[in-house]
C-alpha atoms as a PDB file:
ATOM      1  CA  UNK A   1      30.757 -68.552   9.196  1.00  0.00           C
ATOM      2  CA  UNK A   2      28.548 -68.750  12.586  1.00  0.00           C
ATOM      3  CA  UNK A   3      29.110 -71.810  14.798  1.00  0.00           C
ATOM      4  CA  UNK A   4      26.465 -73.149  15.858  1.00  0.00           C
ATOM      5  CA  UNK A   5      24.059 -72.805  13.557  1.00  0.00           C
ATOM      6  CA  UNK A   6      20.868 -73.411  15.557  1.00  0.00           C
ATOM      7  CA  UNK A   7      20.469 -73.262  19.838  1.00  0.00           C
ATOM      8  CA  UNK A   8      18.290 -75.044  21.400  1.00  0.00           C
ATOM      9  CA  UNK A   9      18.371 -73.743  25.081  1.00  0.00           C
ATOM     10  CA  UNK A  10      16.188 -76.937  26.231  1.00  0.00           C
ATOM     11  CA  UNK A  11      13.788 -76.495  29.186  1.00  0.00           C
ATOM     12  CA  UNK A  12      14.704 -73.209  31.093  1.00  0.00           C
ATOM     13  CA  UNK A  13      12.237 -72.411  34.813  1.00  0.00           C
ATOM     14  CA  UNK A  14      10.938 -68.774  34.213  1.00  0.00           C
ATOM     15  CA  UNK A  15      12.871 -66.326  35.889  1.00  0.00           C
ATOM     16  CA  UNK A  16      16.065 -68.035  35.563  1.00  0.00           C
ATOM     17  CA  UNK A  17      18.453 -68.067  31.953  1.00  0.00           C
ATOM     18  CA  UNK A  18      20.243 -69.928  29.574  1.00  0.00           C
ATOM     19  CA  UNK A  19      23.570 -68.563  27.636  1.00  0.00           C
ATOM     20  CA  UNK A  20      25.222 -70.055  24.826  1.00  0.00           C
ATOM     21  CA  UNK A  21      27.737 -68.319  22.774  1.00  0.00           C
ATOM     22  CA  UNK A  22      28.010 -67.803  19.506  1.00  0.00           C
ATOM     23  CA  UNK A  23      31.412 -67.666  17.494  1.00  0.00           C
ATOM     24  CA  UNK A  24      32.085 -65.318  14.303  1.00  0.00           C
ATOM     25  CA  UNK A  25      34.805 -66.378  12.095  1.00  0.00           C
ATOM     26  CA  UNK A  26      35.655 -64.726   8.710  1.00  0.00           C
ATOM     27  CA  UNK A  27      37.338 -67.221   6.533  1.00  0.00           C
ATOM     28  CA  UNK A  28      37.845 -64.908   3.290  1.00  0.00           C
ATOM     29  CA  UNK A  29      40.472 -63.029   2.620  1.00  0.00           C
ATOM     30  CA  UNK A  30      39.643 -59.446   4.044  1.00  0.00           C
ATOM     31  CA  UNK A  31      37.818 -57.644   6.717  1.00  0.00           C
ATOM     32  CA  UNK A  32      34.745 -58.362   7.519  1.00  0.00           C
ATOM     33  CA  UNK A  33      32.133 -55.589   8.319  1.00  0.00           C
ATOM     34  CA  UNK A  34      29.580 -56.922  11.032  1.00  0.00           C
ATOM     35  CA  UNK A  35      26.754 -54.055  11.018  1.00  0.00           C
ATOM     36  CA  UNK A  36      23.525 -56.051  12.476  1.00  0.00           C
ATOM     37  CA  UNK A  37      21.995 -58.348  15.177  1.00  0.00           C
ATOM     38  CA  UNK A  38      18.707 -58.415  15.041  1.00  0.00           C
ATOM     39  CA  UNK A  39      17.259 -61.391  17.547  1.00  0.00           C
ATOM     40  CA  UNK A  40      13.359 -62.605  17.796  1.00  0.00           C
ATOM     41  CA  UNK A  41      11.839 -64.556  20.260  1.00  0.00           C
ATOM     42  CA  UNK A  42       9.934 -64.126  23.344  1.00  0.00           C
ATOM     43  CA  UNK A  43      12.728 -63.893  26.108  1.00  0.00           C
ATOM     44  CA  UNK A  44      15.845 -64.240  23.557  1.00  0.00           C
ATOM     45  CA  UNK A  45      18.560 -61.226  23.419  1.00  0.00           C
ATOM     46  CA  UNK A  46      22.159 -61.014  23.151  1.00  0.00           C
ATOM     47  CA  UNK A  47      24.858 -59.551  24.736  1.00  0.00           C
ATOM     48  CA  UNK A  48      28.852 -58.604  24.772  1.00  0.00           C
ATOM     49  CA  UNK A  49      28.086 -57.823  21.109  1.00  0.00           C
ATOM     50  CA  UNK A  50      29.299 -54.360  20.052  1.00  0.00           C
ATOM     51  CA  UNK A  51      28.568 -53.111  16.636  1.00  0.00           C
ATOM     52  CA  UNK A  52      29.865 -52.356  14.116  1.00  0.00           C
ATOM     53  CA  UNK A  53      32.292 -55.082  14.585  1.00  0.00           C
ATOM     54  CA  UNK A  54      35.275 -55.462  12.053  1.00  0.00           C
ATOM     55  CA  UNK A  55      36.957 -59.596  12.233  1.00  0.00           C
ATOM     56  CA  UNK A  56      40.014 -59.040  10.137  1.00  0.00           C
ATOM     57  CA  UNK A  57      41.119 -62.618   8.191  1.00  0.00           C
ATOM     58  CA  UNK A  58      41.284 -65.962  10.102  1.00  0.00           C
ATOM     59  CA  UNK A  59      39.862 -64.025  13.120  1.00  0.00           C
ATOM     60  CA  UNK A  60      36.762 -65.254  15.016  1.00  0.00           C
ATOM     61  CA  UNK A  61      34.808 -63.310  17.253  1.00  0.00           C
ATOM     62  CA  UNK A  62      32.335 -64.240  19.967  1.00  0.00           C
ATOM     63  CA  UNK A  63      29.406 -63.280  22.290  1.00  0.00           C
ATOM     64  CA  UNK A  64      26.507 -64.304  24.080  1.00  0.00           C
ATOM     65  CA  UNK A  65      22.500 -65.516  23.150  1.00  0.00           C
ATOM     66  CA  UNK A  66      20.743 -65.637  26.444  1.00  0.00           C
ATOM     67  CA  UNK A  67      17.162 -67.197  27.152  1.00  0.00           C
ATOM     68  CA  UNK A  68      15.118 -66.155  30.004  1.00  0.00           C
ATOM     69  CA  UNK A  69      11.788 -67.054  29.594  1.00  0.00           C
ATOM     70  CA  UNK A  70       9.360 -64.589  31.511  1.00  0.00           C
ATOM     71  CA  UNK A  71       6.061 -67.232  31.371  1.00  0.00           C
ATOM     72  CA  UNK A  72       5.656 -70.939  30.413  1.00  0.00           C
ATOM     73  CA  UNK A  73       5.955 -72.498  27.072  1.00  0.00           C
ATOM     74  CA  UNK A  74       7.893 -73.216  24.243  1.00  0.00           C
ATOM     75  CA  UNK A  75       9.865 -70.098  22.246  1.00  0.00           C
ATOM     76  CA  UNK A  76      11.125 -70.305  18.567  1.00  0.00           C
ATOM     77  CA  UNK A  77      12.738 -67.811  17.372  1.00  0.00           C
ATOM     78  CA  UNK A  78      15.902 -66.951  15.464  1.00  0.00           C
ATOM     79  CA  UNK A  79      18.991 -64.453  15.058  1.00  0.00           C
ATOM     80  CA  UNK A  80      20.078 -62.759  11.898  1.00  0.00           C
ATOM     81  CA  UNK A  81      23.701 -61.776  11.389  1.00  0.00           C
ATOM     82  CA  UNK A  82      24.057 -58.777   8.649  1.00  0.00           C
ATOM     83  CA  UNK A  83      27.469 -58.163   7.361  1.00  0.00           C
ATOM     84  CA  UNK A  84      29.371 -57.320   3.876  1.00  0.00           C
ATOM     85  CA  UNK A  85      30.202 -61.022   3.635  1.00  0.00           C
ATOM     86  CA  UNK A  86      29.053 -62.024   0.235  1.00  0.00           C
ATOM     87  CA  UNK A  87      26.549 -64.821   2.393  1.00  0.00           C
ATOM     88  CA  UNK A  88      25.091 -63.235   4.548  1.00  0.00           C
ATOM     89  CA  UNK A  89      22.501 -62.434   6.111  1.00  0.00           C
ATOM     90  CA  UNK A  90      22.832 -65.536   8.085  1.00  0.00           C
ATOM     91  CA  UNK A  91      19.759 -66.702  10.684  1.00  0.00           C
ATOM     92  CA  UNK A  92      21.056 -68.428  13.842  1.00  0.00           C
ATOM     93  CA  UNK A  93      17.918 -70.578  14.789  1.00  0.00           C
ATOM     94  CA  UNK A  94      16.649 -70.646  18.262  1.00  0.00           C
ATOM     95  CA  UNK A  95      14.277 -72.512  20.384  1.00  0.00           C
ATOM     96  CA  UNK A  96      13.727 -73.295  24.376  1.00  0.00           C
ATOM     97  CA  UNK A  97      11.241 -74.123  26.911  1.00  0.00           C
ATOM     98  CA  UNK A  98      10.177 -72.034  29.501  1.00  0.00           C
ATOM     99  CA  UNK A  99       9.333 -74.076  32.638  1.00  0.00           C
ATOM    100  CA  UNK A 100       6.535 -72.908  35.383  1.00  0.00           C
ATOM    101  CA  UNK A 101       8.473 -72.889  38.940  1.00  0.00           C
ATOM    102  CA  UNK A 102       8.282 -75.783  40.795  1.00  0.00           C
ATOM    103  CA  UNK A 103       9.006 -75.671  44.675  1.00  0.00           C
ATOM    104  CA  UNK A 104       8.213 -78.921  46.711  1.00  0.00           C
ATOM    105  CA  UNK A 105       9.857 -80.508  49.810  1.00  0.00           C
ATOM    106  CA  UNK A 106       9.917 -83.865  49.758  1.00  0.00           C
ATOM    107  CA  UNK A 107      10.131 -86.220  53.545  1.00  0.00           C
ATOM    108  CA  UNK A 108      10.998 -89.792  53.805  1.00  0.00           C
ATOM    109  CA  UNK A 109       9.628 -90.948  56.021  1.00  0.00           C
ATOM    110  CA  UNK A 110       6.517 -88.914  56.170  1.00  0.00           C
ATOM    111  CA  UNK A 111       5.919 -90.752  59.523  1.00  0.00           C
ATOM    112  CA  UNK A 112       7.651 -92.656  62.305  1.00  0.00           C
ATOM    113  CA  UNK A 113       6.339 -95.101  64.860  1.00  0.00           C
ATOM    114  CA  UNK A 114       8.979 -95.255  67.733  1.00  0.00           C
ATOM    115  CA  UNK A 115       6.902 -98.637  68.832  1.00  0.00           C
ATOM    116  CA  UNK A 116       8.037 -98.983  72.225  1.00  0.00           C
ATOM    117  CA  UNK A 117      11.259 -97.438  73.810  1.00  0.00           C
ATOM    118  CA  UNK A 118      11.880 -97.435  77.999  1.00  0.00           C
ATOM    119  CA  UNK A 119      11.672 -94.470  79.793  1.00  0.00           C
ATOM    120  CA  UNK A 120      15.304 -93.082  79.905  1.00  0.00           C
ATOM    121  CA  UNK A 121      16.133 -94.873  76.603  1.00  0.00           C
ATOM    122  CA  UNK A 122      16.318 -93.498  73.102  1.00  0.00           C
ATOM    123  CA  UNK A 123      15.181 -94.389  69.738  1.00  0.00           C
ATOM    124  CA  UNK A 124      16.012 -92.528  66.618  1.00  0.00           C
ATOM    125  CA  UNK A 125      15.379 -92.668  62.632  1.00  0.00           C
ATOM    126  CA  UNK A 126      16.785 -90.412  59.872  1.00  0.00           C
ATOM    127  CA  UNK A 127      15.026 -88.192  57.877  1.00  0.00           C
ATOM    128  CA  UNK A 128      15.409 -87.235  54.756  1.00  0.00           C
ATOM    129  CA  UNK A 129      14.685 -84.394  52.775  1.00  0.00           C
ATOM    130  CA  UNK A 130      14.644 -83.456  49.232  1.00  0.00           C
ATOM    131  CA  UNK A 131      14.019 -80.285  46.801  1.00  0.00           C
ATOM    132  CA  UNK A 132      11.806 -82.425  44.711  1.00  0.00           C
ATOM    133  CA  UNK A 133      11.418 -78.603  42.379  1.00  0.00           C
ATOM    134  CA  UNK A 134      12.994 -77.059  39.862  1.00  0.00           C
ATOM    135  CA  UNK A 135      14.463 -73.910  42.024  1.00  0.00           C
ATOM    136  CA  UNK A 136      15.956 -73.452  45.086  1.00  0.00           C
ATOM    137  CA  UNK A 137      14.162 -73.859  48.127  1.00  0.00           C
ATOM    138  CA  UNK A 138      14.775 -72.789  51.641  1.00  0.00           C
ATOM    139  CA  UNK A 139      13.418 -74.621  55.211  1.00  0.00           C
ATOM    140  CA  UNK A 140      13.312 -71.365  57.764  1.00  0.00           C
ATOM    141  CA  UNK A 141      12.346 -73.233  60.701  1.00  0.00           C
ATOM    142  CA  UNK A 142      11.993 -77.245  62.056  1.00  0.00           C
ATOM    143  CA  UNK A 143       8.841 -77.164  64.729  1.00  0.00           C
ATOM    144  CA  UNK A 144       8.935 -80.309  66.697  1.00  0.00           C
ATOM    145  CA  UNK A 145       6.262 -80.625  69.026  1.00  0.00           C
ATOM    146  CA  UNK A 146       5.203 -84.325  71.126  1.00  0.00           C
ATOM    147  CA  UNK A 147       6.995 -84.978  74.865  1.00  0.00           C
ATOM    148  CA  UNK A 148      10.073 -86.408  74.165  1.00  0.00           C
ATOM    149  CA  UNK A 149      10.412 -85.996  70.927  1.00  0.00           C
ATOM    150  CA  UNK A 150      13.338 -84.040  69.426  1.00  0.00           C
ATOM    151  CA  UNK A 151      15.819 -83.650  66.037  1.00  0.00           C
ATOM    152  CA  UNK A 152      19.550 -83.616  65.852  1.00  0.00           C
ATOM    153  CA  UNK A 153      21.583 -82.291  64.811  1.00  0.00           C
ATOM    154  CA  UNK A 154      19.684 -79.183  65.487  1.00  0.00           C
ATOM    155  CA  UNK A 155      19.215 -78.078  61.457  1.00  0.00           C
ATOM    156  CA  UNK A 156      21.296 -74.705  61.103  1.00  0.00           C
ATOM    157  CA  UNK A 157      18.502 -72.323  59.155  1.00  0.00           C
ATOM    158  CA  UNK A 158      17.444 -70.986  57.093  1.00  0.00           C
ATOM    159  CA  UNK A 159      18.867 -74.365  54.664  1.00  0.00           C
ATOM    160  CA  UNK A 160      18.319 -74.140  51.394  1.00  0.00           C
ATOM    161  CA  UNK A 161      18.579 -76.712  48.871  1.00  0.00           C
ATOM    162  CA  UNK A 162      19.109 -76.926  45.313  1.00  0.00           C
ATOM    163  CA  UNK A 163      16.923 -78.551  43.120  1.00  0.00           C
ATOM    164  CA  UNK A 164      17.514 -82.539  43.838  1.00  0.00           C
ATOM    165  CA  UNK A 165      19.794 -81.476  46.418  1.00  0.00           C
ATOM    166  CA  UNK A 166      18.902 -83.639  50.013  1.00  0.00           C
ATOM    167  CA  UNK A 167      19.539 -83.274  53.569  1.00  0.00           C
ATOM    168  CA  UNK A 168      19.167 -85.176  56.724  1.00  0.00           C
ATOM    169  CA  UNK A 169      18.510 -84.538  60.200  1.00  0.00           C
ATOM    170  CA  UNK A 170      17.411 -87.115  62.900  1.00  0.00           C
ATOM    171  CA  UNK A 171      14.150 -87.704  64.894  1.00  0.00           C
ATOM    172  CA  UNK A 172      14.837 -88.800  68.212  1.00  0.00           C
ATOM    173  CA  UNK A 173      12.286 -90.066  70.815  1.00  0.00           C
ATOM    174  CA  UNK A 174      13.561 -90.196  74.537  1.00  0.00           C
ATOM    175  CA  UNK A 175      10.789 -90.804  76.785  1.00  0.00           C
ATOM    176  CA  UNK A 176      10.759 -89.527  80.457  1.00  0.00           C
ATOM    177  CA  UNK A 177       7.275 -91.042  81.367  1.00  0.00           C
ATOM    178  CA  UNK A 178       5.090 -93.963  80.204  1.00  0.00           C
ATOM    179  CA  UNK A 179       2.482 -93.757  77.675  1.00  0.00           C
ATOM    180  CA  UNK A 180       1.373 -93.052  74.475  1.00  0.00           C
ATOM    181  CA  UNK A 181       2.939 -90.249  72.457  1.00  0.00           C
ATOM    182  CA  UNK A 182       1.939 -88.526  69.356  1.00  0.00           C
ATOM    183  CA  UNK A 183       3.789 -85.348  67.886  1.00  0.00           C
ATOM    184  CA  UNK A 184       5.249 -84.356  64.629  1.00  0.00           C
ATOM    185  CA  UNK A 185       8.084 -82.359  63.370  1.00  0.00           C
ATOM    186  CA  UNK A 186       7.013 -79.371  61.572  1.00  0.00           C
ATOM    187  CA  UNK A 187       9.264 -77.854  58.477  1.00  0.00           C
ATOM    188  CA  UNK A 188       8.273 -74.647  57.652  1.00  0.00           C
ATOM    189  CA  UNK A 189      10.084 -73.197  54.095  1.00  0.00           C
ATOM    190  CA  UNK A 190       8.786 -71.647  50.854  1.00  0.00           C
ATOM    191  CA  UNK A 191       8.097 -74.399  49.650  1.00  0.00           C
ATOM    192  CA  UNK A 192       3.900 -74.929  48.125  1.00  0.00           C
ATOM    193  CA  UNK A 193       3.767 -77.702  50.316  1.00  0.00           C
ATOM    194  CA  UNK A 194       4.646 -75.829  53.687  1.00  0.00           C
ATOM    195  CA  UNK A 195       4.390 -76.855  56.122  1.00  0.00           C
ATOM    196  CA  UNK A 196       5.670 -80.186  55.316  1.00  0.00           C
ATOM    197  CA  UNK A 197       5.283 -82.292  58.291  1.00  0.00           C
ATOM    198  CA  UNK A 198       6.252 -85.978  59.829  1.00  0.00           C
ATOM    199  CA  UNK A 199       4.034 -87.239  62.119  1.00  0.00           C
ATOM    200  CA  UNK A 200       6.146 -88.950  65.589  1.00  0.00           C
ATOM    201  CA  UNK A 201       4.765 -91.762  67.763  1.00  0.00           C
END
């Protein structure tokens, strides 16, 4: 018998796997005589499987299917099992999704407006950000640029965040003069979006 008897890997971003094993277990009454693995599908192979493999009585016997798509799009495929067991061959069917990579940093707020704050006073707001992809992503630098405008804690980079992961930093403004100020801070990562800024007043 093979448990399971189909896989579906579900979605899966290209470059990246999926494993599931798969268990052998010979429930007749002498050795079985495993001889073949033979595995289609675009991205689909197996592995800890050496061959020939004998399962004596009541044994089971495992190893691994793995899935790593190497474009988008959906993969069917299947594995066949060939032994000396009276039914087999027995097809193991397969299926995933390969998913494009997705890297975007998300910023709320994507702006702040201080409004008024008294020279030698401080104002500050939290910022948050967010891997809004499907792979990791890392910010490599925070740019702030406006006169009395700064973050903190100062971000320790490079960051990087897993996909839904967030972090927070905060946007301070501490004027030493009067007047208007505009500035933004600047996060530069890989990221498609970069850099991903918030505009400061």
């Amino acid at each position: 018998t093979v448990n399971p008897s189909s896989i579906n890997f579900g979605d899966v971003v290209v470059s990246s796997s999926s494993t599931q094993a798969i268990t052998l277990t010979n429930t007749g009454g002498s050795v079985v005589i495993v001889t073949q693995a033979t595995v289609s599908g675009a991205g689909i192979s197996t592995s800890s499987l050496t061959l020939p493999l004998a399962i004596s009585p009541g044994q089971s016997s495992s190893f691994n299917v793995q899935f790593s798509p190497a474009s988008p799009g959906a993969v069917v495929g299947s594995l066949s099992i060939v032994s000396d067991a009276t039914n087999l061959p027995t097809a193991v069917s397969l299926s995933g999704n390969g998913l494009a990579p997705v890297l975007q940093l998300g910023v709320n707020p994507t702006s702040i407006n201080f409004g008024d704050v008294a020279v030698g006073s401080t104002s500050s707001q939290s910022v948050l950000m967010t891997n809004a992809g499907n792979v990791n992503l890392t910010v490599t630098a925070a740019n702030v640029t406006g006169a009395g405008f700064s973050i903190t804690p100062p971000l320790v980079l490079p960051l990087t965040l897993t996909p839904g992961q967030t972090s927070s930093f905060t946007a301070r403004f501490a004027p030493t003069a009067t007047g208007a100020v505009a500035g933004s801070v600047s996060l530069v990562s890989n990221a498609t979006n970069s850099p991903t800024a918030v505009s400061l007043a």
